[in-house]
N, C-alpha and C. Protein backbone atom coordinates (compact mmCIF):
# COMPACT_ATOMS: atom_id res chain seq x y z
N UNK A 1 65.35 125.28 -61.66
CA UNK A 1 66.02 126.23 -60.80
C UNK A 1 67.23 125.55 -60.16
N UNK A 2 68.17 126.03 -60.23
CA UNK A 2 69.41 125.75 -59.52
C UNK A 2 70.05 126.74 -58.44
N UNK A 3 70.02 125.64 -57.08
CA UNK A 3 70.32 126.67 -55.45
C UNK A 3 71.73 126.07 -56.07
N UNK A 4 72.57 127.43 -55.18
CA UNK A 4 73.50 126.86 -54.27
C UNK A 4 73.92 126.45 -53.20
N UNK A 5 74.69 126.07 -52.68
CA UNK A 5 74.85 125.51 -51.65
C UNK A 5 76.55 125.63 -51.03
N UNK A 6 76.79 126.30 -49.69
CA UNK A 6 77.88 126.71 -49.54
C UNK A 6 78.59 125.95 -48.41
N UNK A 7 79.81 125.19 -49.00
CA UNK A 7 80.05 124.26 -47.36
C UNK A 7 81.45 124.93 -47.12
N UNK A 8 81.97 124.40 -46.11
CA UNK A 8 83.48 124.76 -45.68
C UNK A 8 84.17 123.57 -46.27
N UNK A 9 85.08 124.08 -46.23
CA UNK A 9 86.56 123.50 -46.56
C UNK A 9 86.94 121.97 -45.91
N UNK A 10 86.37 121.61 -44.37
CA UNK A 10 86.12 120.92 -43.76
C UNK A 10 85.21 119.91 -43.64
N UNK A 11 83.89 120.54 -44.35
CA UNK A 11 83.24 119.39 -44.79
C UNK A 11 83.05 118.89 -46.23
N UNK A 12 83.89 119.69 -46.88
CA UNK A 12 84.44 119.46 -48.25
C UNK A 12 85.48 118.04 -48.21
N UNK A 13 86.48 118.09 -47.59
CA UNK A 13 86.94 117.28 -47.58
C UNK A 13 86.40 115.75 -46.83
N UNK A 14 85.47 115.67 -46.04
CA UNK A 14 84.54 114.75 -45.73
C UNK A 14 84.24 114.74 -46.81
N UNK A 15 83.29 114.53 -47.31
CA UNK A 15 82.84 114.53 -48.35
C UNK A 15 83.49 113.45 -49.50
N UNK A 16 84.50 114.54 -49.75
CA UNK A 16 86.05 113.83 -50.76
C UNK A 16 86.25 112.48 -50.60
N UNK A 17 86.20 111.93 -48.71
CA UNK A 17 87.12 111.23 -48.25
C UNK A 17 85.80 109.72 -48.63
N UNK A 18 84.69 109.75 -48.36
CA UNK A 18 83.40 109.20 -48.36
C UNK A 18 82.98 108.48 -50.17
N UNK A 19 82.99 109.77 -50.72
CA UNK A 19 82.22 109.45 -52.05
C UNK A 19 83.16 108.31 -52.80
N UNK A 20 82.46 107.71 -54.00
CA UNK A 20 83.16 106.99 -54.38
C UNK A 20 84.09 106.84 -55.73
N UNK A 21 84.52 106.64 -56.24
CA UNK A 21 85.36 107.15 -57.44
C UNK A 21 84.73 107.30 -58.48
N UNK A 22 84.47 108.32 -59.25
CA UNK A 22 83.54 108.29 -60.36
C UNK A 22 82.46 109.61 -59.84
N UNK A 23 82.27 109.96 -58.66
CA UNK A 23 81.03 109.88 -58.27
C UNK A 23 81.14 111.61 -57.86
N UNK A 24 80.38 112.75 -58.34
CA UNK A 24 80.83 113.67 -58.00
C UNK A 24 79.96 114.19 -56.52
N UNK A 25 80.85 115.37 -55.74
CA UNK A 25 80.04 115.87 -54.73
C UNK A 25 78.50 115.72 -54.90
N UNK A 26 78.07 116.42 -55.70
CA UNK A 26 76.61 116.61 -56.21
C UNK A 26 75.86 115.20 -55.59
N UNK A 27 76.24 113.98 -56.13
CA UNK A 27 75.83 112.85 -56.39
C UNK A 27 75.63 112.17 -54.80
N UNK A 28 77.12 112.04 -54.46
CA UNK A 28 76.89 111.74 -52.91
C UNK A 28 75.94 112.59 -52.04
N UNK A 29 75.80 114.06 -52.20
CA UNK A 29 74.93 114.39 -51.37
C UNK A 29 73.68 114.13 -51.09
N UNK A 30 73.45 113.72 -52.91
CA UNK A 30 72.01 113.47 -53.61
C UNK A 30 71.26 111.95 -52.58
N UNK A 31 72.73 111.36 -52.77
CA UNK A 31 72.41 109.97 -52.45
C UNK A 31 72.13 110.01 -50.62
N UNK A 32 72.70 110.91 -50.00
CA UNK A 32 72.82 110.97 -48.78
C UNK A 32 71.58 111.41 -48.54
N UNK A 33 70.79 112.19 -49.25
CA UNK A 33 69.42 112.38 -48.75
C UNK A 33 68.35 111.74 -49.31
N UNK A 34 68.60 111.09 -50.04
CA UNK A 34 67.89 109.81 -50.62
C UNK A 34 67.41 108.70 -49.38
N UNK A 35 68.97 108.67 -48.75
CA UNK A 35 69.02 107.07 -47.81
C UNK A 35 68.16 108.07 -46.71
N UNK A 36 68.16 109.22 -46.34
CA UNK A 36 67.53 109.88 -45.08
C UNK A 36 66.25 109.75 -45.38
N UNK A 37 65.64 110.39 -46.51
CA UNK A 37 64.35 109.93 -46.77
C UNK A 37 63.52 108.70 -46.98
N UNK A 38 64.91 107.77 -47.15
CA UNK A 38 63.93 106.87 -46.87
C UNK A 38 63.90 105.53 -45.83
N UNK A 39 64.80 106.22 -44.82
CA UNK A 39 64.88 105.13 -43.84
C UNK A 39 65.01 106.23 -42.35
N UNK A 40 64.77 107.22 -42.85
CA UNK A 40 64.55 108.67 -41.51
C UNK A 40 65.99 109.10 -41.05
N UNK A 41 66.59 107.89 -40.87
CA UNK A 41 68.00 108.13 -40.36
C UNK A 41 69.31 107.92 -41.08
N UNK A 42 70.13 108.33 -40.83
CA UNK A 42 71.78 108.08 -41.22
C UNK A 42 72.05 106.55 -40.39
N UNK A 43 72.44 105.76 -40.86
CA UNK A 43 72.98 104.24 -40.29
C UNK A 43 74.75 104.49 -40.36
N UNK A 44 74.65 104.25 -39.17
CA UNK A 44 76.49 104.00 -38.67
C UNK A 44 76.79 103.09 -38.22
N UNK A 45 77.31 102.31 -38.80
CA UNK A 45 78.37 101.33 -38.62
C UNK A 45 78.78 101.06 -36.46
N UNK A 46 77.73 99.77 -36.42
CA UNK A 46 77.85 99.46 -34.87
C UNK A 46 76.95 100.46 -34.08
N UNK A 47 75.94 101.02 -34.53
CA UNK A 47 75.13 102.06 -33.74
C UNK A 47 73.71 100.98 -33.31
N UNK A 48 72.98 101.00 -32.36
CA UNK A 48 71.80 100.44 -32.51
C UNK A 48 71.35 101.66 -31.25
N UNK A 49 69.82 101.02 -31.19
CA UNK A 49 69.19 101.92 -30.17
C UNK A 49 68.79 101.30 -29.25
């Protein structure tokens, strides 16, 4: 089964600006919920708790 999935224009270009060459939308998102699942959180650069 294949969803779609509808973003804006705005986080389209996030997106763009992030992924890496070669690498399509699809892939980065894939990967972005990959790293969530398996570490719970998004890691940013200089964040701690």
């Amino acid at each position: 089964m294949i969803n779609t999935l509808e973003i804006d224009d705005d986080l389209m270009d996030r997106i763009e600006s992030h992924r890496d060459e070669g690498q399509s939308p699809e892939e980065f998102v894939a990967e972005l919920v990959a790293m969530y699942e398996t570490e719970g959180t998004f890691l940013q650069e200089g964040y701690s708790e």
